[in-house]
PDB file of N, CA and C in Angstrom:
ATOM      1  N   UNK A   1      10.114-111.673 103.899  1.00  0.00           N
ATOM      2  CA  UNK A   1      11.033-111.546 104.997  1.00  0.00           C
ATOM      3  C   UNK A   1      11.254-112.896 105.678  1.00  0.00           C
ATOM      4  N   UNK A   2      10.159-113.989 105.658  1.00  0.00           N
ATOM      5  CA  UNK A   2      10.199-114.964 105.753  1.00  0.00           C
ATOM      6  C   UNK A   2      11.680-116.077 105.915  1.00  0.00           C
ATOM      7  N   UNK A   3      11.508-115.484 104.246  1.00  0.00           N
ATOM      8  CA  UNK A   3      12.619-116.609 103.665  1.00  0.00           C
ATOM      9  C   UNK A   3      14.134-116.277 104.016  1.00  0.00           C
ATOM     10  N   UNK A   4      14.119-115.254 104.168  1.00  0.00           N
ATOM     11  CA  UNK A   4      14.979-114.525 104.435  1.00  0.00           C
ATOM     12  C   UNK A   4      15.986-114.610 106.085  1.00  0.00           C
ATOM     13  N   UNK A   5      14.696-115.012 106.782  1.00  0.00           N
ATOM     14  CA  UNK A   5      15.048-115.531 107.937  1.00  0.00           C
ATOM     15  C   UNK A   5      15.800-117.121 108.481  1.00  0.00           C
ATOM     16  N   UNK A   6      14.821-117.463 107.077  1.00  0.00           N
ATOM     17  CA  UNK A   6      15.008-119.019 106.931  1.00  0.00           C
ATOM     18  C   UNK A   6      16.451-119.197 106.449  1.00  0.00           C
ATOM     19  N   UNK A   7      16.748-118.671 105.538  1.00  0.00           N
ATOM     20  CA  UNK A   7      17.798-118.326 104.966  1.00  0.00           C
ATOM     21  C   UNK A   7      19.299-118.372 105.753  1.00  0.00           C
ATOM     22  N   UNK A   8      19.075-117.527 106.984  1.00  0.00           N
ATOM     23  CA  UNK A   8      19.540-117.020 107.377  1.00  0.00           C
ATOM     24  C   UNK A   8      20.155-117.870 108.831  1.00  0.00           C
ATOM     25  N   UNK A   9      19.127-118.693 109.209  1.00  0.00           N
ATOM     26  CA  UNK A   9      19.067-119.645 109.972  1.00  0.00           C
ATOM     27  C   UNK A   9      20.024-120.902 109.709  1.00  0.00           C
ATOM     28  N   UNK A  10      19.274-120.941 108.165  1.00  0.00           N
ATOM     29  CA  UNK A  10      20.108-122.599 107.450  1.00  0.00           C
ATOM     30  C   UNK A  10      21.890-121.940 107.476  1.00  0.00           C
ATOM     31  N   UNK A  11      22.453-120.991 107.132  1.00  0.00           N
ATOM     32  CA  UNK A  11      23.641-120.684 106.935  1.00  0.00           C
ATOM     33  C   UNK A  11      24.250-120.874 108.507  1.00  0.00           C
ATOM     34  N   UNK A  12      23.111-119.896 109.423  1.00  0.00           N
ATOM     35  CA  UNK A  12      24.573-120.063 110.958  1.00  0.00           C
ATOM     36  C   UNK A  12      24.190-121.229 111.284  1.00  0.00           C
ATOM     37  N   UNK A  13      23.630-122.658 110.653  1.00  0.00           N
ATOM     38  CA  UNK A  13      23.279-124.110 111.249  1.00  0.00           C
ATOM     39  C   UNK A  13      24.760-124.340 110.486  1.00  0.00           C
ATOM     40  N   UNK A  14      24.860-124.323 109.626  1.00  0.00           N
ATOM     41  CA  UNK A  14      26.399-124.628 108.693  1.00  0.00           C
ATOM     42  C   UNK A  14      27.113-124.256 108.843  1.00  0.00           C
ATOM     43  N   UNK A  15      26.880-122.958 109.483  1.00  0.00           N
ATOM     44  CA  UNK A  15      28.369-122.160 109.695  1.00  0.00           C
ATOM     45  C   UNK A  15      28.901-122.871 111.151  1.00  0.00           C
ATOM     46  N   UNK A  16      28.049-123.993 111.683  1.00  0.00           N
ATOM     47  CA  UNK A  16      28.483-124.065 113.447  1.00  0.00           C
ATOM     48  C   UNK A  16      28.548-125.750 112.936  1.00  0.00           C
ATOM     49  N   UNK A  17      27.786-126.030 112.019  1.00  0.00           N
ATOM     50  CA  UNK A  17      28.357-127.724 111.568  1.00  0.00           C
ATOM     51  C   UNK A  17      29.532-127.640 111.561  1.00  0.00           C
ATOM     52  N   UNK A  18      30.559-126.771 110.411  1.00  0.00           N
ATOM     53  CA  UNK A  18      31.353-126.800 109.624  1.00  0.00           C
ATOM     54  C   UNK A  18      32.380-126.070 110.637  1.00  0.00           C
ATOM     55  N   UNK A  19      32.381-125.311 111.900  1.00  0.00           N
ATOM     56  CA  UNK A  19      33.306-125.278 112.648  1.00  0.00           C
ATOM     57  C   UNK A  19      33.274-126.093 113.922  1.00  0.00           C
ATOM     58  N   UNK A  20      32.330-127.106 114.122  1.00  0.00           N
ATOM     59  CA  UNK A  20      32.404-127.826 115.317  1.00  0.00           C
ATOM     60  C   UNK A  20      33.049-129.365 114.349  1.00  0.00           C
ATOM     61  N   UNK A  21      33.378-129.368 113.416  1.00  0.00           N
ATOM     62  CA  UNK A  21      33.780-130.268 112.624  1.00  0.00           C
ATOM     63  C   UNK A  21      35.682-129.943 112.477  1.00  0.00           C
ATOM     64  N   UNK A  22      35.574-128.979 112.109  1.00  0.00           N
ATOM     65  CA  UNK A  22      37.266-128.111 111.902  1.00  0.00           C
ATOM     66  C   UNK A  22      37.323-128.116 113.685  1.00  0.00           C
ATOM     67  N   UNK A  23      37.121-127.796 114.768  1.00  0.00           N
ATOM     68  CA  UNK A  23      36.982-128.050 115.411  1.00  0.00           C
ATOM     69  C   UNK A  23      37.864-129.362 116.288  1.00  0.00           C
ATOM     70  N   UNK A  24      36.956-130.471 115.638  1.00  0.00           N
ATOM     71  CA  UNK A  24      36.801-131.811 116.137  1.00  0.00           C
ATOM     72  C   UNK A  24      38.060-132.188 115.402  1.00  0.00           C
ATOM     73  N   UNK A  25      37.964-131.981 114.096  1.00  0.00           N
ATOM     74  CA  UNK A  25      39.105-132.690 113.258  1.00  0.00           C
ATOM     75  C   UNK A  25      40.850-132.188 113.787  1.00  0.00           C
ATOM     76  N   UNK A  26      40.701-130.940 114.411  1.00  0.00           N
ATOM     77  CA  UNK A  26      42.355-130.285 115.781  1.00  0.00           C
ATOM     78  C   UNK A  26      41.959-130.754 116.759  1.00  0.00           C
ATOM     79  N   UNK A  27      41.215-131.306 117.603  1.00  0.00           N
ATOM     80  CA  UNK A  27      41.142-132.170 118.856  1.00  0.00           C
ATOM     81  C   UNK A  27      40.354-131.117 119.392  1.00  0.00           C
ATOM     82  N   UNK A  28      40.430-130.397 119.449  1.00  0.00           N
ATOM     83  CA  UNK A  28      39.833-128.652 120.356  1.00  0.00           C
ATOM     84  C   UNK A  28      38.527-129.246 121.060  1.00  0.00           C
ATOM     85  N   UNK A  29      37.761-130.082 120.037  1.00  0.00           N
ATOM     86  CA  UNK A  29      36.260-130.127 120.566  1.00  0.00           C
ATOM     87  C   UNK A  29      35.743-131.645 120.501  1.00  0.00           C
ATOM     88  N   UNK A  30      35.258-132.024 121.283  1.00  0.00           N
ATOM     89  CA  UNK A  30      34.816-133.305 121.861  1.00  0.00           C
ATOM     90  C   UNK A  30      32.826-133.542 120.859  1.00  0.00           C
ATOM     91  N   UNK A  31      32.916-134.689 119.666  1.00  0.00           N
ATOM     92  CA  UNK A  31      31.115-134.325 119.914  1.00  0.00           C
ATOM     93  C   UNK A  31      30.306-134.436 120.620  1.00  0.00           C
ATOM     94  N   UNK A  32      30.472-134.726 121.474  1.00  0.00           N
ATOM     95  CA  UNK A  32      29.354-135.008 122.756  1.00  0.00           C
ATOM     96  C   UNK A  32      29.599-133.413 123.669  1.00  0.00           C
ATOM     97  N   UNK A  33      30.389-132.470 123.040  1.00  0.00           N
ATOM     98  CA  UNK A  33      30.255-131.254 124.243  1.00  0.00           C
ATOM     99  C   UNK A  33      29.762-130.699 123.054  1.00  0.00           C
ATOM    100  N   UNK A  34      29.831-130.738 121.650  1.00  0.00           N
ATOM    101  CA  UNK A  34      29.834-130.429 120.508  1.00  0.00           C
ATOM    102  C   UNK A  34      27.924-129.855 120.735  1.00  0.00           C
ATOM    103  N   UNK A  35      27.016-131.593 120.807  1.00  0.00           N
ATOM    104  CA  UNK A  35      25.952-131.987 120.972  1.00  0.00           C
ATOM    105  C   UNK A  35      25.269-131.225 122.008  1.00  0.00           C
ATOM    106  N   UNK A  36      25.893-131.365 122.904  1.00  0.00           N
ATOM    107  CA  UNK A  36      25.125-130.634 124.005  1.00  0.00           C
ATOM    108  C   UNK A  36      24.988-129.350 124.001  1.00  0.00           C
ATOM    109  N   UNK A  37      26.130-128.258 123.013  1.00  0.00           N
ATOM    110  CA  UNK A  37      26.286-127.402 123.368  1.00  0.00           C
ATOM    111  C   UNK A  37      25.148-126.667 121.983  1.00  0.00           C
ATOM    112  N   UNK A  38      25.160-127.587 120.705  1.00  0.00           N
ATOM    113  CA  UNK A  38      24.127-127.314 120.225  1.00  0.00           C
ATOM    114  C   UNK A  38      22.464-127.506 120.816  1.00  0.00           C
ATOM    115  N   UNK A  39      22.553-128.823 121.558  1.00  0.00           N
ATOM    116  CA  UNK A  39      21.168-128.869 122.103  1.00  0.00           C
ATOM    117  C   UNK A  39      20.695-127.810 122.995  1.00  0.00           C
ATOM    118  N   UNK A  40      21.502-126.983 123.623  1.00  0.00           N
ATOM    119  CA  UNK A  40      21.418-125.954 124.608  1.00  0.00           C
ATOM    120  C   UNK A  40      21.157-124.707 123.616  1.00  0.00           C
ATOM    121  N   UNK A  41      21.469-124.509 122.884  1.00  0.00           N
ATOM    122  CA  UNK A  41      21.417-123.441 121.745  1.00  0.00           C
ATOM    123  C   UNK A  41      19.683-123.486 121.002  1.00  0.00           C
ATOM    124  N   UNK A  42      19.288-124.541 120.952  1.00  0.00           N
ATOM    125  CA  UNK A  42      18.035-124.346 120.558  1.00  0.00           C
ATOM    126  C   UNK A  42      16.922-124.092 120.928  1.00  0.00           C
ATOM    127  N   UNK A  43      16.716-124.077 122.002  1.00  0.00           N
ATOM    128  CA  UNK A  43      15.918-122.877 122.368  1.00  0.00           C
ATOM    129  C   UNK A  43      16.100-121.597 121.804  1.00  0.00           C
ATOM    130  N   UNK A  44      17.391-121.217 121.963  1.00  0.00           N
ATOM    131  CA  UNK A  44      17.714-119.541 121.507  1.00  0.00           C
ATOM    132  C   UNK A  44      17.507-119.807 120.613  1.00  0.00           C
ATOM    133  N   UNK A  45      17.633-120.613 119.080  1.00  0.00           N
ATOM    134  CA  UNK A  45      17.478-120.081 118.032  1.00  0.00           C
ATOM    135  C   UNK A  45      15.681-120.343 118.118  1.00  0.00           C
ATOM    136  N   UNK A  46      14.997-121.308 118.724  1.00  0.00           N
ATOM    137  CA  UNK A  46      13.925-121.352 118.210  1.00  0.00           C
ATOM    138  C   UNK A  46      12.867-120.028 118.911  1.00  0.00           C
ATOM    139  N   UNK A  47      12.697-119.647 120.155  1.00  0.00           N
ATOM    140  CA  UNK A  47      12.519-118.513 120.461  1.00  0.00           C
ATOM    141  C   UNK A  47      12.597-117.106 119.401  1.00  0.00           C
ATOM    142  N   UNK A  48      14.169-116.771 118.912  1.00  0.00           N
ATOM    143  CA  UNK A  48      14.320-115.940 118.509  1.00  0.00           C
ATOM    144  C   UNK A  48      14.068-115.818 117.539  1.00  0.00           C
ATOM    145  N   UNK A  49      14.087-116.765 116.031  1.00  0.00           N
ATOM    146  CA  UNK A  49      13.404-117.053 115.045  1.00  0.00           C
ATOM    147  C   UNK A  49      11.842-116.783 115.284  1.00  0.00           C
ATOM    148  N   UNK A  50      11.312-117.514 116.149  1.00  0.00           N
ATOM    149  CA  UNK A  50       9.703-117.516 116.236  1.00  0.00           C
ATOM    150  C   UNK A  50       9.420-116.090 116.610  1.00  0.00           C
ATOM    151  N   UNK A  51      10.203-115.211 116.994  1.00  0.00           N
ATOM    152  CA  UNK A  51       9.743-113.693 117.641  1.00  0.00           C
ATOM    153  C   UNK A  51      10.157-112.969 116.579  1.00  0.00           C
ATOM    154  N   UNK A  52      11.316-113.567 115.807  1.00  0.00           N
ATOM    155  CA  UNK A  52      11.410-112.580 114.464  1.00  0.00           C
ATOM    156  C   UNK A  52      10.193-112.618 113.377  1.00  0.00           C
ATOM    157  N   UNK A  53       9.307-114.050 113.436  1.00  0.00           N
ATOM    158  CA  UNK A  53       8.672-114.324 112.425  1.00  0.00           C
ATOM    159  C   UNK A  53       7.379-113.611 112.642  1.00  0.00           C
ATOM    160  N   UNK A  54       7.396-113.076 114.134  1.00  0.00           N
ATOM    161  CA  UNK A  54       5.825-112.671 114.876  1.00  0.00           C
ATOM    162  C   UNK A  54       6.133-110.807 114.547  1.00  0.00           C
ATOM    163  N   UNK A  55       7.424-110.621 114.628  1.00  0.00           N
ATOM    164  CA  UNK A  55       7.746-109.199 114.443  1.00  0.00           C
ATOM    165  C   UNK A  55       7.459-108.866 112.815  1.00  0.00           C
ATOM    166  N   UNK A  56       8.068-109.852 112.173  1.00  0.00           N
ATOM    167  CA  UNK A  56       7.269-109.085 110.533  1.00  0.00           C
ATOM    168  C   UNK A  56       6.709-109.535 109.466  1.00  0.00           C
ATOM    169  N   UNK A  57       5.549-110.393 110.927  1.00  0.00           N
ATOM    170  CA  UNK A  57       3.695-110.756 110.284  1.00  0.00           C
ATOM    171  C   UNK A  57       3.114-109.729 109.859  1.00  0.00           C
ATOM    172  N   UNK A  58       2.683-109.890 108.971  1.00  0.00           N
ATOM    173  CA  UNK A  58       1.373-109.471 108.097  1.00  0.00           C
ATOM    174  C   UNK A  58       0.192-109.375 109.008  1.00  0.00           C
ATOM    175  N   UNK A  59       0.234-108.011 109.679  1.00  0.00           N
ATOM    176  CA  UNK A  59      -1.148-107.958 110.194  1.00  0.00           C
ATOM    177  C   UNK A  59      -2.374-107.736 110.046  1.00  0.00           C
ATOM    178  N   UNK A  60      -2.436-107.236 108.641  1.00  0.00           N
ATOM    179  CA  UNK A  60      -3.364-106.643 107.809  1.00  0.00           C
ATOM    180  C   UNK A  60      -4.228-108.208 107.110  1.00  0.00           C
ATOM    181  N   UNK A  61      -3.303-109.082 107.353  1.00  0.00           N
ATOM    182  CA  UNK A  61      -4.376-110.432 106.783  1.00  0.00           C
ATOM    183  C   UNK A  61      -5.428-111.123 107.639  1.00  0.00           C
ATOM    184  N   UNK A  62      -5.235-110.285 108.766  1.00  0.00           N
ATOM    185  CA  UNK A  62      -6.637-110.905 109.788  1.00  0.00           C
ATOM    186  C   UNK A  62      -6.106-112.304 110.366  1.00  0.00           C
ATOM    187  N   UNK A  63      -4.935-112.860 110.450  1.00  0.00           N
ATOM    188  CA  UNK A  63      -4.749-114.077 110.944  1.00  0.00           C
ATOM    189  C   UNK A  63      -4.305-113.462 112.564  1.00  0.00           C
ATOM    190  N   UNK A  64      -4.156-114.877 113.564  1.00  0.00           N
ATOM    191  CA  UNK A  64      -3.630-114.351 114.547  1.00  0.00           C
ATOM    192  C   UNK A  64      -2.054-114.375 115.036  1.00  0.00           C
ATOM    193  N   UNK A  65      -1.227-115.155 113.885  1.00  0.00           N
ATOM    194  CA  UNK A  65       0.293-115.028 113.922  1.00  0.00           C
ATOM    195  C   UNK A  65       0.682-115.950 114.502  1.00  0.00           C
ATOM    196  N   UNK A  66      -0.025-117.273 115.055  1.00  0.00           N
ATOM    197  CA  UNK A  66       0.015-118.599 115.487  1.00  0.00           C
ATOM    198  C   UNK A  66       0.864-119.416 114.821  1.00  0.00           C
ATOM    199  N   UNK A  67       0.885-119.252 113.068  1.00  0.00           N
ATOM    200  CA  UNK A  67       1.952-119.374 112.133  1.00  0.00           C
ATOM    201  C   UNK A  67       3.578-119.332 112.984  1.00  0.00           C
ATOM    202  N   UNK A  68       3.578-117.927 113.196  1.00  0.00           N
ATOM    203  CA  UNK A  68       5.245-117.740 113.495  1.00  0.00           C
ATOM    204  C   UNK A  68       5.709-118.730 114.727  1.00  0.00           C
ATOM    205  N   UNK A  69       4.897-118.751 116.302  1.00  0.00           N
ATOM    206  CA  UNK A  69       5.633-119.441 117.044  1.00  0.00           C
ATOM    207  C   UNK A  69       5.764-121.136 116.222  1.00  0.00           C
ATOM    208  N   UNK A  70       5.196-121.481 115.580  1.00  0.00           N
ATOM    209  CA  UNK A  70       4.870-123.277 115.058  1.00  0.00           C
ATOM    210  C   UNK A  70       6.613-123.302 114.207  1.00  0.00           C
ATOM    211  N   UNK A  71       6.524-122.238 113.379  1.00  0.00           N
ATOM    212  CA  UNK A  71       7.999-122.310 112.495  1.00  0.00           C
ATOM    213  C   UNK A  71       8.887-122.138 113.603  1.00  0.00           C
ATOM    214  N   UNK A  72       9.050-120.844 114.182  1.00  0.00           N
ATOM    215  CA  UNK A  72      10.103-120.753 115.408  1.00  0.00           C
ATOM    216  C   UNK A  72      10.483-122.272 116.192  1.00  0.00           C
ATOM    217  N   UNK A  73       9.306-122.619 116.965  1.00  0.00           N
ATOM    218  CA  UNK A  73       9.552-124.071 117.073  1.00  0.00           C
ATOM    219  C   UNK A  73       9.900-125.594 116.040  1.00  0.00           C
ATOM    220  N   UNK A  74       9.749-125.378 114.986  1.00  0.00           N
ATOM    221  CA  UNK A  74      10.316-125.818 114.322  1.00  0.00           C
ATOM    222  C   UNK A  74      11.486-125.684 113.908  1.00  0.00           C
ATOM    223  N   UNK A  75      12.179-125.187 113.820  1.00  0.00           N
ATOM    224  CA  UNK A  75      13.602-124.468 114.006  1.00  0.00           C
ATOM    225  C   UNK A  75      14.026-124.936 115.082  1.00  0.00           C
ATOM    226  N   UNK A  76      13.605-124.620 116.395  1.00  0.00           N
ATOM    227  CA  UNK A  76      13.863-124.907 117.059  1.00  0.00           C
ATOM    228  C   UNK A  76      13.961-126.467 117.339  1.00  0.00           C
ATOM    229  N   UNK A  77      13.461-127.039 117.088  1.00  0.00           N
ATOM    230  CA  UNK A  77      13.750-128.576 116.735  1.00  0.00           C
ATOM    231  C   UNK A  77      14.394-129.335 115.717  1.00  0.00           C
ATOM    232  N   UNK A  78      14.605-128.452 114.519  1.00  0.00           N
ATOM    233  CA  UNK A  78      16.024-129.155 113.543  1.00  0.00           C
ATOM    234  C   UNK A  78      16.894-128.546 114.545  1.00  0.00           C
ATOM    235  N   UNK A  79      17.442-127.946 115.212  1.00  0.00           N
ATOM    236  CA  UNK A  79      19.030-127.684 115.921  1.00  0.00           C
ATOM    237  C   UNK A  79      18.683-128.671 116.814  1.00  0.00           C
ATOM    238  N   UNK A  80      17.445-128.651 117.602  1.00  0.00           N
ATOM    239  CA  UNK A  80      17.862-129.549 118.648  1.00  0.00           C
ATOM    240  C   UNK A  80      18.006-130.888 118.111  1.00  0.00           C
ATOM    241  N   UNK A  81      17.583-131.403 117.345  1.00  0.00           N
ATOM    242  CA  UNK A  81      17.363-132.685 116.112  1.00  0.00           C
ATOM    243  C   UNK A  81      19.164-132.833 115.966  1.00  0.00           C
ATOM    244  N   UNK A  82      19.954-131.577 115.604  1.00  0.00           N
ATOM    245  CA  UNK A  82      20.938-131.771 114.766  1.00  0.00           C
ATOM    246  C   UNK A  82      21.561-132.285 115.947  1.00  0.00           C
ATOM    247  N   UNK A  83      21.754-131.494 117.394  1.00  0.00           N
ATOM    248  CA  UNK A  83      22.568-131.519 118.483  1.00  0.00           C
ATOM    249  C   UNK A  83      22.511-132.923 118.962  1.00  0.00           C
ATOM    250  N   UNK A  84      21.126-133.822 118.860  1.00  0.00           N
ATOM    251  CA  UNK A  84      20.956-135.231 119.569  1.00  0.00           C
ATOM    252  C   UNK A  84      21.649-135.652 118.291  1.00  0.00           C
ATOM    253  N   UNK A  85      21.911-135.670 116.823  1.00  0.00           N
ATOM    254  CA  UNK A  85      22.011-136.532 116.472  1.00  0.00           C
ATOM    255  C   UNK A  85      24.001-136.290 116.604  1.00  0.00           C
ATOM    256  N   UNK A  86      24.887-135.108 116.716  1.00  0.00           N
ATOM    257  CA  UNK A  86      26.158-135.124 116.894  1.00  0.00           C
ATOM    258  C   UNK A  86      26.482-135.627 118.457  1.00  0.00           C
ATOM    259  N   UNK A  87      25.414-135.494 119.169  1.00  0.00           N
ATOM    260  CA  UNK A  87      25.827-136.696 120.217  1.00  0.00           C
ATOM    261  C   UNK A  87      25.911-137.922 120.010  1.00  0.00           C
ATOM    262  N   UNK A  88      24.826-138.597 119.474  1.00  0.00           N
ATOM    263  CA  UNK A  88      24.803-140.025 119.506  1.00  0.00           C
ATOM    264  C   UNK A  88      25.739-140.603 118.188  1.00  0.00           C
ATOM    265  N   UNK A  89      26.331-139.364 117.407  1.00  0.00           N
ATOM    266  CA  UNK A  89      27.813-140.036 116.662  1.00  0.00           C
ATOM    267  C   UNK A  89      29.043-139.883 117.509  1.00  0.00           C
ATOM    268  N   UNK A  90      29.068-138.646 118.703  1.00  0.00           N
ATOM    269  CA  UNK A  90      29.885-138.673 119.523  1.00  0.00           C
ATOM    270  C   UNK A  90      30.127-139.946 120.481  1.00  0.00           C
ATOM    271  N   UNK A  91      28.902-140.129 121.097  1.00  0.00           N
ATOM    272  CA  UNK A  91      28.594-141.481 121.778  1.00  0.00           C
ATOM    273  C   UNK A  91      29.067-142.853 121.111  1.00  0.00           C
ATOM    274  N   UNK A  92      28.736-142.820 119.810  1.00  0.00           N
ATOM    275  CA  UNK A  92      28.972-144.239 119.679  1.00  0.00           C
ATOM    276  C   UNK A  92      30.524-144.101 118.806  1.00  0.00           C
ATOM    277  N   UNK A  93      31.292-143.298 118.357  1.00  0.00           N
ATOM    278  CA  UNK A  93      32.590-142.528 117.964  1.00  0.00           C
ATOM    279  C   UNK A  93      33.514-143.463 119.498  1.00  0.00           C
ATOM    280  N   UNK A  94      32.861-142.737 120.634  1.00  0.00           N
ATOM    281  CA  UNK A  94      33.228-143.375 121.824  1.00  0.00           C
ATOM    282  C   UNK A  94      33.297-145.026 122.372  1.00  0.00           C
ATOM    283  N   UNK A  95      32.760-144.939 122.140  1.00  0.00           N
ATOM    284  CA  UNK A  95      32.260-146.073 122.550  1.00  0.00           C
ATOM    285  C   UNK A  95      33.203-147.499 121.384  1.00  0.00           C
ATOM    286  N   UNK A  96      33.096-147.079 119.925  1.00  0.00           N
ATOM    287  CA  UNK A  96      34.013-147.821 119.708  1.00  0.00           C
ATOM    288  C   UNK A  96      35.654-147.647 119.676  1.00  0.00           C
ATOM    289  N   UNK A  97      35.781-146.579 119.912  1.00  0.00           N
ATOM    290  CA  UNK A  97      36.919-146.386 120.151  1.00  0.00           C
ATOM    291  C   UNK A  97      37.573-147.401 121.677  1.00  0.00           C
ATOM    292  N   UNK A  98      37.010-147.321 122.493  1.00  0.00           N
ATOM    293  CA  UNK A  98      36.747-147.691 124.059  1.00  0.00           C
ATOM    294  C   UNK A  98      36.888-149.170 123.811  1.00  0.00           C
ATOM    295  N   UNK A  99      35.628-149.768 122.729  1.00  0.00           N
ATOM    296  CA  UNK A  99      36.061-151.101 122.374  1.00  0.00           C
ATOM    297  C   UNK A  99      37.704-151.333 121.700  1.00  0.00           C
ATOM    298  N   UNK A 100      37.955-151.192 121.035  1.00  0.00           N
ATOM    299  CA  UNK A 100      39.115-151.225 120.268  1.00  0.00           C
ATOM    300  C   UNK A 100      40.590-150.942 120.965  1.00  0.00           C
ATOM    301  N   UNK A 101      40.396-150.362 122.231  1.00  0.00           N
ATOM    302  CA  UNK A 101      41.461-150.384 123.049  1.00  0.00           C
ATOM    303  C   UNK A 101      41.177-151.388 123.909  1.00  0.00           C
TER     304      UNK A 101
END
C-alpha cells in the first residue's frame, strides 16, 4: 500500500508541475506565487501522506510506526524542496528580466 501511496504522490507532484507550467507559459501564473503556493501545500501533503502511511502500518510486526511520520515528512520536503526551488527560478526569471529593461 506503500508504494501505492508513493505512487500516487509522485503523479499529483506532476500533475501541479505540468499545470503551474501551462499555467505560466498563458501568463495566468507568476513563479514566485507558483513557489509559494507550492511551499504552502507541503505541509498538507506531508501530514497527510505521513497519516496515510500510519493508517495502513503493519501492526502485527511489533514496530512502533515511527517509519510512517519520517516518509510523510519526507514528502513533505520534496514539495517543499520543489516550491523553494520554482521560486528561486521565479526570482532570478525576475530579476533578469528587470536587468534587461
Amino acid at each position: 500500500m506503500d508504494a501505492l501511496i508513493l505512487f500516487l504522490f509522485i503523479i499529483v507532484i506532476i500533475m501541479l508541475n505540468i499545470a503551474i507550467f501551462i499555467f505560466y507559459k498563458k501568463g495566468k501564473l507568476n513563479l514566485i506565487i507558483s513557489g509559494i503556493i507550492l511551499m504552502m501545500l507541503a505541509p498538507v501533503f506531508g501530514f497527510s501522506s505521513g497519516a496515510l502511511f500510519l493508517q495502513f502500518y503493519d501492526w502485527s510486526s511489533g514496530g512502533t510506526g515511527e517509519g510512517a511520520g519520517y516518509g510523510g515528512a519526507f514528502l513533505g520536503l520534496i514539495t517543499l524542496a520543489n516550491g523553494v526551488l520554482l521560486l528561486v527560478f521565479g526570482i532570478i526569471r525576475w530579476g533578469i528580466k528587470w536587468i534587461q529593461t
